[in-house]
N, C-alpha and C. Protein backbone atom coordinates (compact mmCIF):
# COMPACT_ATOMS: atom_id res chain seq x y z
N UNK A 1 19.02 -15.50 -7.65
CA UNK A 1 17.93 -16.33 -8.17
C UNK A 1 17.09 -16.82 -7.00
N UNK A 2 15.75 -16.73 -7.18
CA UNK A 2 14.91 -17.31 -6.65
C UNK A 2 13.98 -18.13 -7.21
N UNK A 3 13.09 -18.71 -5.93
CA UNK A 3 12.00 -19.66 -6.68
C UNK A 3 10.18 -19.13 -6.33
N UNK A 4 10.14 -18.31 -5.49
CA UNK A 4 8.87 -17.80 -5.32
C UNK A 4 8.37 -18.51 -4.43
N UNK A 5 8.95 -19.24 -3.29
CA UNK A 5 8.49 -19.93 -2.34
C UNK A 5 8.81 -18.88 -1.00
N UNK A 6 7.70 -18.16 -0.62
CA UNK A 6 8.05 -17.40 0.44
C UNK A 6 8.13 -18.29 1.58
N UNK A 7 9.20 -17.53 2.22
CA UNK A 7 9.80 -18.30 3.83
C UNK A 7 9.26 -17.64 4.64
N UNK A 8 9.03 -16.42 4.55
CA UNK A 8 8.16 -15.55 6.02
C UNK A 8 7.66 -14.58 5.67
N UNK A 9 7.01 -13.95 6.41
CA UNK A 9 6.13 -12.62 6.63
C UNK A 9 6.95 -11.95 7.43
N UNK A 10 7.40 -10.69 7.11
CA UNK A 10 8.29 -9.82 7.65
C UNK A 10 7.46 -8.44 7.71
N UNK A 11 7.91 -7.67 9.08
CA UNK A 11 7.53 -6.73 9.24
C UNK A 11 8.13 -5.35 9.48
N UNK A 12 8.22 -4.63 8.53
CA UNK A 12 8.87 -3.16 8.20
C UNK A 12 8.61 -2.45 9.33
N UNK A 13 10.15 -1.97 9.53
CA UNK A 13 9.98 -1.33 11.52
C UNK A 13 10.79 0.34 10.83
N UNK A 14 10.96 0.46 10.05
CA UNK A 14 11.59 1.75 9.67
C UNK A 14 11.58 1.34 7.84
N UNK A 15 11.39 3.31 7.67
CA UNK A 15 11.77 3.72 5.92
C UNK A 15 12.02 4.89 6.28
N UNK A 16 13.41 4.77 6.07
CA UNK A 16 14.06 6.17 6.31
C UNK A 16 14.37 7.05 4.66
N UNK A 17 14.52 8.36 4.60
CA UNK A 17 14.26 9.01 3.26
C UNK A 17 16.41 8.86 3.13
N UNK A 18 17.34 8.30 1.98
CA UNK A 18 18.31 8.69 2.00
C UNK A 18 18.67 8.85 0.88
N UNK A 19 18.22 10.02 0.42
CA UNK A 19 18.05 10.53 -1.11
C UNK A 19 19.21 10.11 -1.57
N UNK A 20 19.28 9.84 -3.25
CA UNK A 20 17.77 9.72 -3.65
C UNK A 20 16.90 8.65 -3.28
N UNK A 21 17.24 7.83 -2.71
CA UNK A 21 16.77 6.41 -2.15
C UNK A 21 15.96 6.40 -0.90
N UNK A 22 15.98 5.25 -0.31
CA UNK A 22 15.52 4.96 0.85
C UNK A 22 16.62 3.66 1.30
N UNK A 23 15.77 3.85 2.80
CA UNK A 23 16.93 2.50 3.48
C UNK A 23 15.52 1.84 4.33
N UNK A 24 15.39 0.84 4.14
CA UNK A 24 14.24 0.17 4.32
C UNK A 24 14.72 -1.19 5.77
N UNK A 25 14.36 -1.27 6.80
CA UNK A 25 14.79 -1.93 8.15
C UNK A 25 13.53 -2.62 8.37
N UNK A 26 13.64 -4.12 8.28
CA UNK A 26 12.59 -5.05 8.11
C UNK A 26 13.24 -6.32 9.21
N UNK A 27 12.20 -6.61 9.87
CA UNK A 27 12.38 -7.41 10.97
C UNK A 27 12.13 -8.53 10.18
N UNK A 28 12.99 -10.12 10.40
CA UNK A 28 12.60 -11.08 10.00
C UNK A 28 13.17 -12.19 10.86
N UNK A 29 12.88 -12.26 11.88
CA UNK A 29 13.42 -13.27 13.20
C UNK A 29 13.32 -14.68 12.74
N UNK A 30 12.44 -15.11 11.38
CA UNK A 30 12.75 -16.57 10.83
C UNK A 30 14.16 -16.52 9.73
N UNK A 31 14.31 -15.87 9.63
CA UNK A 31 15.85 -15.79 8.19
C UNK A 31 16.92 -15.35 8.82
N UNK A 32 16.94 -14.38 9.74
CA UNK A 32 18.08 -13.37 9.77
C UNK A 32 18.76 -13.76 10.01
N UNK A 33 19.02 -14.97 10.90
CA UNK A 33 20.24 -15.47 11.18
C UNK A 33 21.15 -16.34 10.45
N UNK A 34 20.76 -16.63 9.44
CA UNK A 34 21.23 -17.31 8.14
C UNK A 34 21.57 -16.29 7.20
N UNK A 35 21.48 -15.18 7.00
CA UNK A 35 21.73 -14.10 6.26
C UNK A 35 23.02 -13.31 6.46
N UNK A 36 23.93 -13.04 5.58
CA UNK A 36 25.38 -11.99 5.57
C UNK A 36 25.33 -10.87 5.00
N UNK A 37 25.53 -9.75 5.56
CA UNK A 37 25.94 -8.41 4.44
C UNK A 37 26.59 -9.08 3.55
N UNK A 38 25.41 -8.33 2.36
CA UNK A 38 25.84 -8.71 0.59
C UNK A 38 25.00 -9.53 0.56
N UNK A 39 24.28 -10.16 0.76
CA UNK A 39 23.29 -11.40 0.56
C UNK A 39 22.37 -10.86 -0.16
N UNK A 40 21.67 -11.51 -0.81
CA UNK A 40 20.04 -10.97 -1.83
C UNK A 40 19.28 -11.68 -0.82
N UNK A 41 18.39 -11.09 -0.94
CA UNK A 41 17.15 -11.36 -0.56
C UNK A 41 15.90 -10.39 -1.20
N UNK A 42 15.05 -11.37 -1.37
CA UNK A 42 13.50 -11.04 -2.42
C UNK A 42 12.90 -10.56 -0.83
N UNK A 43 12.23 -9.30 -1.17
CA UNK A 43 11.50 -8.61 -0.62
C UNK A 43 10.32 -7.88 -1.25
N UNK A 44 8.91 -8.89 -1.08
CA UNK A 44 8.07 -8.28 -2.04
C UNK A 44 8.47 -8.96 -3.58
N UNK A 45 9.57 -9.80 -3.49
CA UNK A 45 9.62 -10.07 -5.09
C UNK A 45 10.62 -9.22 -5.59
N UNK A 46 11.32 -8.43 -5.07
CA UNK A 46 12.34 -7.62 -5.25
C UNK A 46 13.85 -7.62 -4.61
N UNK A 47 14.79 -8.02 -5.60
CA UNK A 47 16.03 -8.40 -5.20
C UNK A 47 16.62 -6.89 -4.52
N UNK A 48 16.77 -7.40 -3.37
CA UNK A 48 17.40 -6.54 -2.67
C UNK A 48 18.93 -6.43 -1.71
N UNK A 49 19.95 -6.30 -1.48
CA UNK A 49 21.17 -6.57 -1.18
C UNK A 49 21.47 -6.26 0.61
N UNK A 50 21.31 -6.79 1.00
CA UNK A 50 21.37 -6.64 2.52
C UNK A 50 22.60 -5.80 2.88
N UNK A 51 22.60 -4.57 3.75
CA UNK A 51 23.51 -3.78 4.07
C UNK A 51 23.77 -3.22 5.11
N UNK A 52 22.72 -4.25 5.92
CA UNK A 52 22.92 -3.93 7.84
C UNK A 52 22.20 -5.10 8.73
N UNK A 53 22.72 -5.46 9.43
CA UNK A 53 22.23 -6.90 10.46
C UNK A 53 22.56 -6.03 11.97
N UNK A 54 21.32 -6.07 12.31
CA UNK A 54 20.87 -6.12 13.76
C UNK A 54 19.95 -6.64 14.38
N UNK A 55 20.86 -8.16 14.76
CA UNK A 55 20.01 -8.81 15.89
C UNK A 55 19.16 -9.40 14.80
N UNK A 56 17.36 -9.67 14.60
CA UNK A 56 16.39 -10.07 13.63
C UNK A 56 16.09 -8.87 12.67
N UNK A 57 16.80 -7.91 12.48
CA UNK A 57 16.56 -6.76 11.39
C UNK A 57 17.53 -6.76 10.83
N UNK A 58 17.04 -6.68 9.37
CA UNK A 58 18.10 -6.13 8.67
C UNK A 58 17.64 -5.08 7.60
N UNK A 59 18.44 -4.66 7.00
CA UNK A 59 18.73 -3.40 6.30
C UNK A 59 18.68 -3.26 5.07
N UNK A 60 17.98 -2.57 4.11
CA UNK A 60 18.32 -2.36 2.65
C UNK A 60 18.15 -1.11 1.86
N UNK A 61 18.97 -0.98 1.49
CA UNK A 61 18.77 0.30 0.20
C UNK A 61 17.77 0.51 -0.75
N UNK A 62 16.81 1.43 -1.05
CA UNK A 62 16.44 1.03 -2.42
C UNK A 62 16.39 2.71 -3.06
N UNK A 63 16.81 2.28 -4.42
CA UNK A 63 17.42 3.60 -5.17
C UNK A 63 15.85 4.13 -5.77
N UNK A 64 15.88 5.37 -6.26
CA UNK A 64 14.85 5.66 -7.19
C UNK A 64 14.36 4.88 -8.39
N UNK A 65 15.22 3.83 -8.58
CA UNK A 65 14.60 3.31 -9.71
C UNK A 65 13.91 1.95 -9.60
N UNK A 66 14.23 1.27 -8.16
CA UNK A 66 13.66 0.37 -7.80
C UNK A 66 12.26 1.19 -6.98
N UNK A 67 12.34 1.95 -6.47
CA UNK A 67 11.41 2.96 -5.80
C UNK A 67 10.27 3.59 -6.54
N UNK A 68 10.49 3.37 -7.93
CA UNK A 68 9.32 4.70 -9.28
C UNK A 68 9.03 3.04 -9.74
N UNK A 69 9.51 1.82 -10.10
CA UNK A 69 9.15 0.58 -10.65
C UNK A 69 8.37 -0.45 -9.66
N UNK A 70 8.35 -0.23 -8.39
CA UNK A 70 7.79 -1.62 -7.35
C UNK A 70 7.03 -0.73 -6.54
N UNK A 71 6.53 -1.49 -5.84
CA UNK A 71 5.47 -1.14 -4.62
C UNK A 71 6.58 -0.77 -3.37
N UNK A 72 7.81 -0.65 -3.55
CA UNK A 72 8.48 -0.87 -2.05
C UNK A 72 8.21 0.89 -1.59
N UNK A 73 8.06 2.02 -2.63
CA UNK A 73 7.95 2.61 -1.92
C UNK A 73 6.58 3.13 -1.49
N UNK A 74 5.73 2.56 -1.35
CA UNK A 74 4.71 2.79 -0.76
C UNK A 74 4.90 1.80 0.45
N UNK A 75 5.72 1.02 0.86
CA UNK A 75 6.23 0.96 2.66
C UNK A 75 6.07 1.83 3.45
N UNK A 76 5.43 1.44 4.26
CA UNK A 76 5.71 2.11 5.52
C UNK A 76 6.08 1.28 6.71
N UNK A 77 5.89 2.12 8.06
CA UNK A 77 6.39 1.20 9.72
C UNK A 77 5.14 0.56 9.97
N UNK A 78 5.44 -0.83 9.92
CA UNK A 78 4.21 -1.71 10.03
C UNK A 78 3.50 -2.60 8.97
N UNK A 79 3.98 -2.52 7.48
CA UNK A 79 4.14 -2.83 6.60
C UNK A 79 4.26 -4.14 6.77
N UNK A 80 3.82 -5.41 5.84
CA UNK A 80 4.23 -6.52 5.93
C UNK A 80 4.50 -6.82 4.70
N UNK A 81 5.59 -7.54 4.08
CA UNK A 81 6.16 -8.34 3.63
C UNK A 81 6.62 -9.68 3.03
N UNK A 82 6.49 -10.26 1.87
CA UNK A 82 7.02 -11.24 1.58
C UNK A 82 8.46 -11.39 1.42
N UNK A 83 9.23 -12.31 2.44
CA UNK A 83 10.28 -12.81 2.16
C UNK A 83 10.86 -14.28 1.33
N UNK A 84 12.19 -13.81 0.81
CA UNK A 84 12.93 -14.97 0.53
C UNK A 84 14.02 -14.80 0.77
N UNK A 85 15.12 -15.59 1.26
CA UNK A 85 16.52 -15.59 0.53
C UNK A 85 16.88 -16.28 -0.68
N UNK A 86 18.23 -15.99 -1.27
CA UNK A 86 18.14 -16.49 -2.22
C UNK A 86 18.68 -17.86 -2.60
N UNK A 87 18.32 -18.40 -3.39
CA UNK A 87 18.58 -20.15 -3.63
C UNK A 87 19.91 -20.68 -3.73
N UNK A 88 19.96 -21.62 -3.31
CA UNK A 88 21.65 -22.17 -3.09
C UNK A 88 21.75 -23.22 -4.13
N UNK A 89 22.88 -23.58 -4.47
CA UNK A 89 23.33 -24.61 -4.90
C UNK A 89 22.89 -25.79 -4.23
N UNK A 90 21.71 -26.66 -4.74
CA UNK A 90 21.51 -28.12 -4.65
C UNK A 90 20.12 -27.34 -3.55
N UNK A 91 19.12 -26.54 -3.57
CA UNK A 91 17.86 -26.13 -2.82
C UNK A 91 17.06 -26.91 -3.78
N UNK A 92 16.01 -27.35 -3.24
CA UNK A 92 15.07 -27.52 -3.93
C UNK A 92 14.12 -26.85 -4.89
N UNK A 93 13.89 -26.55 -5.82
CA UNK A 93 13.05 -25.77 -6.86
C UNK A 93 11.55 -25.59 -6.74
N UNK A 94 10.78 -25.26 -5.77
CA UNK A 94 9.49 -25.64 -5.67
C UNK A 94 8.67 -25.18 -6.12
N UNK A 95 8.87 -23.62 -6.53
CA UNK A 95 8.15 -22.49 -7.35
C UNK A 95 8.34 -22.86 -8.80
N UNK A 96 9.48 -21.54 -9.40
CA UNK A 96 9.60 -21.41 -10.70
C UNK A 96 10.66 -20.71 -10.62
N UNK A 97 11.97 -20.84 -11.79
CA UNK A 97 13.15 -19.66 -11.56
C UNK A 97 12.35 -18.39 -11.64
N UNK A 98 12.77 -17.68 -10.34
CA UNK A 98 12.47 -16.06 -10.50
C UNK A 98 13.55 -15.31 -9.86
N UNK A 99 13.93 -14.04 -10.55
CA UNK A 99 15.45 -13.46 -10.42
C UNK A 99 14.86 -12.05 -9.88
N UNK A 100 13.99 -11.83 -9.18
CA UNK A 100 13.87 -10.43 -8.55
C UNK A 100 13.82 -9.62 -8.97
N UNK A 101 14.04 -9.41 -10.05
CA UNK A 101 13.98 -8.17 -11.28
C UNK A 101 12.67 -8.02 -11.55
N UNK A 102 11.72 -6.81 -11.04
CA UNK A 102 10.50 -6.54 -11.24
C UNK A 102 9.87 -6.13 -12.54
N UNK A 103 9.10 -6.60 -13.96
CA UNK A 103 8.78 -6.25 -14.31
C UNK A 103 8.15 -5.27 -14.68
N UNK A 104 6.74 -4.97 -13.62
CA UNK A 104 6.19 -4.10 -13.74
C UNK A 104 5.32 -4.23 -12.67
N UNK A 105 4.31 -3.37 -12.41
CA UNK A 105 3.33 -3.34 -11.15
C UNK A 105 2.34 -3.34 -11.88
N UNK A 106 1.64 -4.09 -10.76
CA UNK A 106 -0.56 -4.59 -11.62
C UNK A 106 -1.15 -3.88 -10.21
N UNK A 107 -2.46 -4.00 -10.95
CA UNK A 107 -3.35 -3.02 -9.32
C UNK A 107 -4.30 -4.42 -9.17
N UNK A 108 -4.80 -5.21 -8.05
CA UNK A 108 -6.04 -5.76 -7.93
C UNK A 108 -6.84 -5.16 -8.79
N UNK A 109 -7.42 -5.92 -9.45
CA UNK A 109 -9.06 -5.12 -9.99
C UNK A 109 -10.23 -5.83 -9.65
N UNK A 110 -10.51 -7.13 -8.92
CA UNK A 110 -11.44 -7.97 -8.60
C UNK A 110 -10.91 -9.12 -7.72
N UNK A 111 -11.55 -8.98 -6.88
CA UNK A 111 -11.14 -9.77 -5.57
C UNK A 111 -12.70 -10.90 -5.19
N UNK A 112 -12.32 -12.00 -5.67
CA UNK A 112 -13.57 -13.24 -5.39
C UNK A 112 -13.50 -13.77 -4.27
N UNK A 113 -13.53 -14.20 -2.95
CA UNK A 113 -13.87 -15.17 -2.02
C UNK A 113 -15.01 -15.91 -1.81
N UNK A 114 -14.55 -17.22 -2.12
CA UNK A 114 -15.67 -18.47 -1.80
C UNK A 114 -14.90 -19.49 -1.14
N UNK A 115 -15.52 -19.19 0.25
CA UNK A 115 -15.14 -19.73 1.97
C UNK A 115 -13.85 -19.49 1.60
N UNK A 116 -12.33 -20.72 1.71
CA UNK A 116 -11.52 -20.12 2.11
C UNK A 116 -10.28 -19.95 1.13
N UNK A 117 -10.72 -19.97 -0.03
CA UNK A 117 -9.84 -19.91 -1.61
C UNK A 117 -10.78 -18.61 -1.82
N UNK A 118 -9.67 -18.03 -2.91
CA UNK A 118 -9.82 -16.67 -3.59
C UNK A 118 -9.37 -16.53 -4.73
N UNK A 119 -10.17 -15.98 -5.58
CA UNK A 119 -9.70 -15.98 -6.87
C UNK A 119 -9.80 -14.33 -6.94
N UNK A 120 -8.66 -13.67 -7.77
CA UNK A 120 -7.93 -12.25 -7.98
C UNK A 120 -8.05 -12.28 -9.78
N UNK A 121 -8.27 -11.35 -10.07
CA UNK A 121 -8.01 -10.38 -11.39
C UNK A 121 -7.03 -9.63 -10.82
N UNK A 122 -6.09 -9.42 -11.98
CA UNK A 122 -4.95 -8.04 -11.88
C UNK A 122 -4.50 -7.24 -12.92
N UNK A 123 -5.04 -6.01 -13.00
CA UNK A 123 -4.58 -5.75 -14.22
C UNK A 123 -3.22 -5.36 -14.37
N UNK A 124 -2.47 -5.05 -15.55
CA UNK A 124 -1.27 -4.46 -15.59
C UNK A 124 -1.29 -4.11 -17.07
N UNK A 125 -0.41 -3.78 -17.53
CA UNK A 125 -0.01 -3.45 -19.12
C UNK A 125 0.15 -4.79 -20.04
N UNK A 126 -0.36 -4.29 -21.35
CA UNK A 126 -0.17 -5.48 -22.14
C UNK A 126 0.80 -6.22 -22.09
N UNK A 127 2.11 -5.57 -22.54
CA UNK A 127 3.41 -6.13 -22.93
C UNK A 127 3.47 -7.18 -21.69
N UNK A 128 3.11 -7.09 -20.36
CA UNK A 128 3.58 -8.22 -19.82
C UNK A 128 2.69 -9.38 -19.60
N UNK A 129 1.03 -8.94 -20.31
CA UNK A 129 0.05 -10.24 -20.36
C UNK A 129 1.20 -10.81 -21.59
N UNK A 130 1.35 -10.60 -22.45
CA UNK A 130 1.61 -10.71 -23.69
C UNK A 130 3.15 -11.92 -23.53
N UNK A 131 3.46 -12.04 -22.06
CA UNK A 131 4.75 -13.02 -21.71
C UNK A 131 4.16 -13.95 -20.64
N UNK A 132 2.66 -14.07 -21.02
CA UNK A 132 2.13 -15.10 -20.10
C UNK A 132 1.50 -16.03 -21.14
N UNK A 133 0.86 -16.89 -20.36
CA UNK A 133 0.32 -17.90 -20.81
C UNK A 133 -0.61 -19.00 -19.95
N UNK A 134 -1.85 -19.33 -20.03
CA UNK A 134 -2.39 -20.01 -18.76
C UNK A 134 -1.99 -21.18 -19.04
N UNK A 135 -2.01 -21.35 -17.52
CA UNK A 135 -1.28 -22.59 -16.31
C UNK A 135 0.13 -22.23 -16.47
N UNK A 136 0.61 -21.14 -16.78
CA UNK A 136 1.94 -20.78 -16.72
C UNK A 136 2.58 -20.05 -15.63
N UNK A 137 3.28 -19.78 -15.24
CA UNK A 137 4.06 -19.42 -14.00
C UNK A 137 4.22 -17.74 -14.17
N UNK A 138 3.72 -16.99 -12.96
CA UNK A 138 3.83 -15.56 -12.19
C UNK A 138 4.44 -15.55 -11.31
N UNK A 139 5.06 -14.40 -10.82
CA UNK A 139 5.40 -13.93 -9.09
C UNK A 139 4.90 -12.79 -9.06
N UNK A 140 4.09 -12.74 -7.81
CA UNK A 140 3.48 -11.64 -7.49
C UNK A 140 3.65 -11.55 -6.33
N UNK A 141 4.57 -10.35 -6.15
CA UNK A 141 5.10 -9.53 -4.83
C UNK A 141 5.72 -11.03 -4.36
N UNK A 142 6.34 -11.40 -5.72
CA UNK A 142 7.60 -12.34 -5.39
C UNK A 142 6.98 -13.91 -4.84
N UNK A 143 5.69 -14.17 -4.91
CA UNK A 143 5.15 -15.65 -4.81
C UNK A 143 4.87 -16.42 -6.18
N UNK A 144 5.62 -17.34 -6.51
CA UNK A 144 5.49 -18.30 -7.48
C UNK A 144 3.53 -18.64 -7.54
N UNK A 145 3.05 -18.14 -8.86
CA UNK A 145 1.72 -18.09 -8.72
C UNK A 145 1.78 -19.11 -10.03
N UNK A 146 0.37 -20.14 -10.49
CA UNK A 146 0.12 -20.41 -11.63
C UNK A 146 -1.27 -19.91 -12.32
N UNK A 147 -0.88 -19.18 -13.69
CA UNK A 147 -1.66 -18.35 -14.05
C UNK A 147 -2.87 -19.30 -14.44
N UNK A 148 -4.47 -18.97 -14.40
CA UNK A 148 -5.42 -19.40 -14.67
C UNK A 148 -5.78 -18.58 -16.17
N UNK A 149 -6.30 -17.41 -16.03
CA UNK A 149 -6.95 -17.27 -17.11
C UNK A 149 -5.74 -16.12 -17.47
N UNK A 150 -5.77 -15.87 -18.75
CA UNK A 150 -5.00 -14.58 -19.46
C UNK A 150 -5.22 -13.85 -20.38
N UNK A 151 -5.60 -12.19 -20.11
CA UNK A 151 -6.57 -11.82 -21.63
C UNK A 151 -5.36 -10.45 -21.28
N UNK A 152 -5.52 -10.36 -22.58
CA UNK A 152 -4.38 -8.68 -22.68
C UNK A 152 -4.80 -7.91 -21.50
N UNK A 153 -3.77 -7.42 -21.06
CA UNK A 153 -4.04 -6.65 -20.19
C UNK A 153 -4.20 -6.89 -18.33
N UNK A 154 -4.80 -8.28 -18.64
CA UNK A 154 -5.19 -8.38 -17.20
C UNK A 154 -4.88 -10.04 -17.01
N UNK A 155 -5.04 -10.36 -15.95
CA UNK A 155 -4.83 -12.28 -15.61
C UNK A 155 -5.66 -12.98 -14.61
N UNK A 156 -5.43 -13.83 -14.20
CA UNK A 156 -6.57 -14.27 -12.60
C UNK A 156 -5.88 -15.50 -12.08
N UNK A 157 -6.00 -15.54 -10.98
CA UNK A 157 -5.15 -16.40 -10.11
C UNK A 157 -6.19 -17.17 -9.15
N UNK A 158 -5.72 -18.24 -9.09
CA UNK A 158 -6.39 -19.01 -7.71
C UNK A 158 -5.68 -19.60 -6.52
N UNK A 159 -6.30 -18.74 -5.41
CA UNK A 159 -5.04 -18.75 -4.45
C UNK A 159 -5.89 -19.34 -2.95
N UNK A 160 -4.54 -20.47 -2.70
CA UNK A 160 -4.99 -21.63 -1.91
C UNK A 160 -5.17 -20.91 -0.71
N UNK A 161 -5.93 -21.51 0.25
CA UNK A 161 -6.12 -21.32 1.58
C UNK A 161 -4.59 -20.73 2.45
N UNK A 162 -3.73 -21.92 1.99
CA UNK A 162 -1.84 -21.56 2.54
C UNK A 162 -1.64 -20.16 2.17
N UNK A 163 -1.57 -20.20 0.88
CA UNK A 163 -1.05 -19.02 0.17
C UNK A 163 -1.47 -17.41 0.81
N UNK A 164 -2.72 -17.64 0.76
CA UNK A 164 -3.36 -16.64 1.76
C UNK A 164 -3.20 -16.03 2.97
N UNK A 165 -2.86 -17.50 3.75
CA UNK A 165 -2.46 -17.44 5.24
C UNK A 165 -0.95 -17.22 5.27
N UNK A 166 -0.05 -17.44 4.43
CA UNK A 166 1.56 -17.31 4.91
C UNK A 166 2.02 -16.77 4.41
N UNK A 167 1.15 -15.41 3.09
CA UNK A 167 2.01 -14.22 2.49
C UNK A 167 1.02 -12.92 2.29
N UNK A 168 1.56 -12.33 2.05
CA UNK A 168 0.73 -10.48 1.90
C UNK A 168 -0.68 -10.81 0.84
N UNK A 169 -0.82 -11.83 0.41
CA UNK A 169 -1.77 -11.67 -0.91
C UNK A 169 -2.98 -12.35 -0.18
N UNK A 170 -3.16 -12.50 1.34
CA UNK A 170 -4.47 -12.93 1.51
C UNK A 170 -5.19 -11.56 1.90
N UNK A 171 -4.44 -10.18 2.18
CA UNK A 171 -4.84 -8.86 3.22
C UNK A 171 -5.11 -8.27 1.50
N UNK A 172 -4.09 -8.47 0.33
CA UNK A 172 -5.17 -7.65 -0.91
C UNK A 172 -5.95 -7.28 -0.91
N UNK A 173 -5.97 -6.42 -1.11
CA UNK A 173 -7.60 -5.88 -1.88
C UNK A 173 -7.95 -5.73 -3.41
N UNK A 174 -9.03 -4.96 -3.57
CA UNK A 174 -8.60 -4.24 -4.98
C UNK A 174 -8.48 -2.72 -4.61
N UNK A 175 -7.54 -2.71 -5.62
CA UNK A 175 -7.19 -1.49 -5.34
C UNK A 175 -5.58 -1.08 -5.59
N UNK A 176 -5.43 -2.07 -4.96
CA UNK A 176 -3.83 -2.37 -4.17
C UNK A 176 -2.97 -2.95 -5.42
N UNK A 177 -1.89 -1.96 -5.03
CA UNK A 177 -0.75 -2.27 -6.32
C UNK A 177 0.27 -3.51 -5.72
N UNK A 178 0.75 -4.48 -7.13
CA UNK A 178 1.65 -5.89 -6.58
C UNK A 178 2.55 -5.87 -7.21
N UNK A 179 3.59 -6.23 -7.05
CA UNK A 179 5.03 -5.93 -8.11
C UNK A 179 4.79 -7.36 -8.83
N UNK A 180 5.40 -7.60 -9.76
CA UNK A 180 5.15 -8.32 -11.11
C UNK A 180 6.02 -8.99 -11.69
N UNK A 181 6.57 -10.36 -11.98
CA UNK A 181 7.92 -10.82 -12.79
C UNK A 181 7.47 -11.47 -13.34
N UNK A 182 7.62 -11.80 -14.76
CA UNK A 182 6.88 -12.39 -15.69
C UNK A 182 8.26 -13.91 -15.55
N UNK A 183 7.83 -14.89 -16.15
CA UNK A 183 8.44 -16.29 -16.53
C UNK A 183 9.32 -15.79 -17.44
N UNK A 184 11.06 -16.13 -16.88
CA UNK A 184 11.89 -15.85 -17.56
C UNK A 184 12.49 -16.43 -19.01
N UNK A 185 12.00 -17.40 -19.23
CA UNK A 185 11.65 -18.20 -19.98
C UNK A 185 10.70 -17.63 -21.04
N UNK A 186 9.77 -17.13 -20.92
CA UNK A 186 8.87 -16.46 -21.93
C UNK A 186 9.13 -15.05 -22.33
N UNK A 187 10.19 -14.52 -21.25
CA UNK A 187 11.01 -12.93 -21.95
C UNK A 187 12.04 -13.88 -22.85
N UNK A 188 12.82 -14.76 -22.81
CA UNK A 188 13.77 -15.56 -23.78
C UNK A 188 13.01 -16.13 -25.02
N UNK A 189 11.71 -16.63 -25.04
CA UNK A 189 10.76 -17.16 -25.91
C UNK A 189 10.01 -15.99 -26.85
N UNK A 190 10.19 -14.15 -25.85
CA UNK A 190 9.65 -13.49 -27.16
C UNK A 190 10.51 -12.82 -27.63
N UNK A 191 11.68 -12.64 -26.97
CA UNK A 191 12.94 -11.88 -27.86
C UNK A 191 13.17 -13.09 -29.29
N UNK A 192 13.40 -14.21 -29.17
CA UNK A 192 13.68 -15.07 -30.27
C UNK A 192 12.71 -14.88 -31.18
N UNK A 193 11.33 -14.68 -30.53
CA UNK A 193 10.10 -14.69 -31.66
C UNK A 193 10.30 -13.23 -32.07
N UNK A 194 10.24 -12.73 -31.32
CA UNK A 194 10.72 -10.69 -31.91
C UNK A 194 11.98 -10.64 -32.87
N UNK A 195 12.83 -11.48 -32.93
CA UNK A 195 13.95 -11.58 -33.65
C UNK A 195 13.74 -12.08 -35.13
N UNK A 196 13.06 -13.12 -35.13
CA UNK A 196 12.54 -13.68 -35.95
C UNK A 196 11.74 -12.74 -37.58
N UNK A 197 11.04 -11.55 -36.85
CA UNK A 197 10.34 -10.82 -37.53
C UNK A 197 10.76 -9.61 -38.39
């Protein structure tokens, strides 16, 4: 479990091919040393299981199916990164519960700057406008976002000066694909309403 409060900007120093997967080696000299093989850590918003420590790098697997569902495999060497580890017993909550499990991927479709706030459109597939709600809670590429506007299909965000400066979503473009976790809370809120019917 996480909360969508990124701790650092990490930078991808290797993606090696280890079919069917990959093994993904990401430098993070603010976390690593607090981190154990077996640990989760959100990468991009994506729970990932740590499986090698060297020094400020560490190591992760990712299978084909985390690989065909997220942006991780469009990584490369040089790549940057949103990090987290994951939340402890008695952490503070500052985001929103988010469990790393990627929904789905949205592409930028409109990118606003006025001076040093930005407002983003993103589109993605219905089914997951359809588990939002404005002023309601997103992670995108694993940052606790609050949704502004919400029309099928697509959403818009307003993203602070910080936000910009201390995670991957100020270098966006349009264009550019973001991995996606909808409010877990509102996948529990439409299975009951889907049940219902």
């Amino acid at each position: 479990m996480f909360t969508g409060i990124i701790q650092t900007l990490a930078t991808v120093v290797e993606v090696r091919v280890e079919a069917p997967g990959k093994r993904l080696r990401v430098c993070m000299p603010d976390v690593a040393a607090a981190v154990r093989i077996g640990d989760s850590v959100a990468v991009n918003g994506c729970c990932l299981t740590v499986v090698e420590i060297a020094g400020d790098t560490l190591a992760f697997e990712a299978g084909p199916e985390t690989l065909r569902l997220t942006n991780l495999g469009e990584l490369a060497r040089g790549s940057q990164v949103n990090v987290e580890t994951s939340l402890r017993l008695g952490d503070a909550l500052g985001g929103h519960f988010v469990t790393g499990h990627v929904d789905g991927v949205g592409t930028v479709a409109q990118r606003h700057d006025d001076g040093a706030w930005t407002t983003i459109w993103i589109a993605c597939a219905a089914e997951l406008t359809r588990q939002m709600a404005s002023k309601g809670s997103v992670a995108v590429d694993g940052v606790s976002l609050t949704l502004v506007d919400v029309e099928l299909g697509r959403f818009s965000l307003q993203l602070i000066p910080h936000t910009l400066a201390v995670t991957t979503l100020g270098r966006r473009q349009v264009g550019d694909r973001v991995n996606l976790e909808t409010d877990l809370l509102a996948k529990y809120v439409g299975r009951l309403v889907d049940g219902e019917r």
